[in-house]
C-alpha atoms as a PDB file:
ATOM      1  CA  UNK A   1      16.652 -38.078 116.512  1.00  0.00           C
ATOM      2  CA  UNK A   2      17.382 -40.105 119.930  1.00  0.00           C
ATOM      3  CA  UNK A   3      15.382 -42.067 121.771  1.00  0.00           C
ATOM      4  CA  UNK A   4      15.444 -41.191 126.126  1.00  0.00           C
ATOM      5  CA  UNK A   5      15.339 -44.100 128.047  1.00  0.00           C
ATOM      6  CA  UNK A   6      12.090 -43.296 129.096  1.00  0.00           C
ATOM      7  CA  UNK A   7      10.842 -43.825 125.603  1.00  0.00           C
ATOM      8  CA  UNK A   8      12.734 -47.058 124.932  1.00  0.00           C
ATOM      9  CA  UNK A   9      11.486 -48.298 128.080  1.00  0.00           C
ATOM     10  CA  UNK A  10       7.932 -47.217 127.188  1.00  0.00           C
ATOM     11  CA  UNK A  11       8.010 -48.836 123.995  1.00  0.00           C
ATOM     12  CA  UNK A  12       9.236 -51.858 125.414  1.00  0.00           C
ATOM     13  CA  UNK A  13       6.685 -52.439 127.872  1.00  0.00           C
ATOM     14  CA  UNK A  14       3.931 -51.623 125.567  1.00  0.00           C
ATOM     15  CA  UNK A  15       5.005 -54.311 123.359  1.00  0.00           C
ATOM     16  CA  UNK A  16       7.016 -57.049 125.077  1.00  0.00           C
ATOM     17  CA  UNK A  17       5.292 -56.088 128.429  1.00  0.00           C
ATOM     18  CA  UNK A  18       2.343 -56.816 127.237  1.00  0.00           C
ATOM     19  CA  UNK A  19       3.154 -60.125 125.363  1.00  0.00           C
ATOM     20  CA  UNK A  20       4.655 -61.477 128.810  1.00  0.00           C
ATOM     21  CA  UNK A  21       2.017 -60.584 130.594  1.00  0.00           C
ATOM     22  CA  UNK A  22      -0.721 -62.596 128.372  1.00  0.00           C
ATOM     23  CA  UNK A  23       1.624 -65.492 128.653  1.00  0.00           C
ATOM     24  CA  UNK A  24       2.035 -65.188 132.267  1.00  0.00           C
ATOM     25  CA  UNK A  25      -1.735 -65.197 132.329  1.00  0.00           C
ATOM     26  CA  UNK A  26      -2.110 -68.370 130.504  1.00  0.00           C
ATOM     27  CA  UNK A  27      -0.013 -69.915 132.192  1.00  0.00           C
ATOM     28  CA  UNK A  28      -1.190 -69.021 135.808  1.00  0.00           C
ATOM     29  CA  UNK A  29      -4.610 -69.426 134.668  1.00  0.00           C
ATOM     30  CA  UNK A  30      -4.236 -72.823 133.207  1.00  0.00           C
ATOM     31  CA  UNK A  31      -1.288 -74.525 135.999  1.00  0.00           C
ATOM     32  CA  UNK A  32      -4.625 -76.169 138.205  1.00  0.00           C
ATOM     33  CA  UNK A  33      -5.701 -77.990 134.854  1.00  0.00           C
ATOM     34  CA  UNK A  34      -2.652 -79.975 133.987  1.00  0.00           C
ATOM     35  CA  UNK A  35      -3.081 -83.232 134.406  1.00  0.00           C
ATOM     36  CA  UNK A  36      -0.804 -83.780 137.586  1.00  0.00           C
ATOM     37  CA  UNK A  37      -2.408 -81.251 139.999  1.00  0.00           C
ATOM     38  CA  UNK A  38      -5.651 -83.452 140.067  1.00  0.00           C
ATOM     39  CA  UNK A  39      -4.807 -84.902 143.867  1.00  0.00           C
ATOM     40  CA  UNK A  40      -3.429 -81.385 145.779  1.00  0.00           C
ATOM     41  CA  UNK A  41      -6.491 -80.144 143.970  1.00  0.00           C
ATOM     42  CA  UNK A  42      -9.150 -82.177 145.865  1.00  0.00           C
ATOM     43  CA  UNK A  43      -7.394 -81.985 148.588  1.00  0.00           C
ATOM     44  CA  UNK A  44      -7.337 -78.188 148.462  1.00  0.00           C
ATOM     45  CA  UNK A  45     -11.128 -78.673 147.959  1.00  0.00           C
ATOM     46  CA  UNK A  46     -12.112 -80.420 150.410  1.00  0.00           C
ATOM     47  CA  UNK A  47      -9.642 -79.347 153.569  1.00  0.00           C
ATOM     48  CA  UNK A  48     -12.607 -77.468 154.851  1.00  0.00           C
ATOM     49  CA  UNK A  49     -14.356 -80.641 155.443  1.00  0.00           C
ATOM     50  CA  UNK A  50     -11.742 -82.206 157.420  1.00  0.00           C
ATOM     51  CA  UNK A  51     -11.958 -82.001 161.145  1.00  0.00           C
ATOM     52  CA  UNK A  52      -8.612 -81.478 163.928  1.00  0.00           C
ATOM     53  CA  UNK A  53      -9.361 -84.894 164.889  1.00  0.00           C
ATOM     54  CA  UNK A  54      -9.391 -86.453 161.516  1.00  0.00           C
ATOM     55  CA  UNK A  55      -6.418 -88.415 160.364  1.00  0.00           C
ATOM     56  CA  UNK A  56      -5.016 -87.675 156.798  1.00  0.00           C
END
């Protein structure tokens, strides 16, 4: 019995697919916590204080 490529393809993003996307996930969902992101993360916090005039 052969596989169609449909099928292969199916079964490889039901398994792999999924795998990458959990990683992907973890990844994206855990990038603002490292420990270098700290600074561009207050600033991204607090840009909506800053006013035209300010200086930076």
């Amino acid at each position: 019995m052969t596989h169609s490529t449909y099928e292969t393809l199916r079964h490889l993003a039901d398994s792999w697919g999924l795998a990458a996307m959990l990683v992907m996930w973890l990844a994206l969902g855990l990038w603002p916590f490292r420990p270098g992101a700290r600074h561009r993360n207050e600033n991204a916090a607090n840009i909506i204080f800053k006013d035209e005039n300010d200086g930076e």
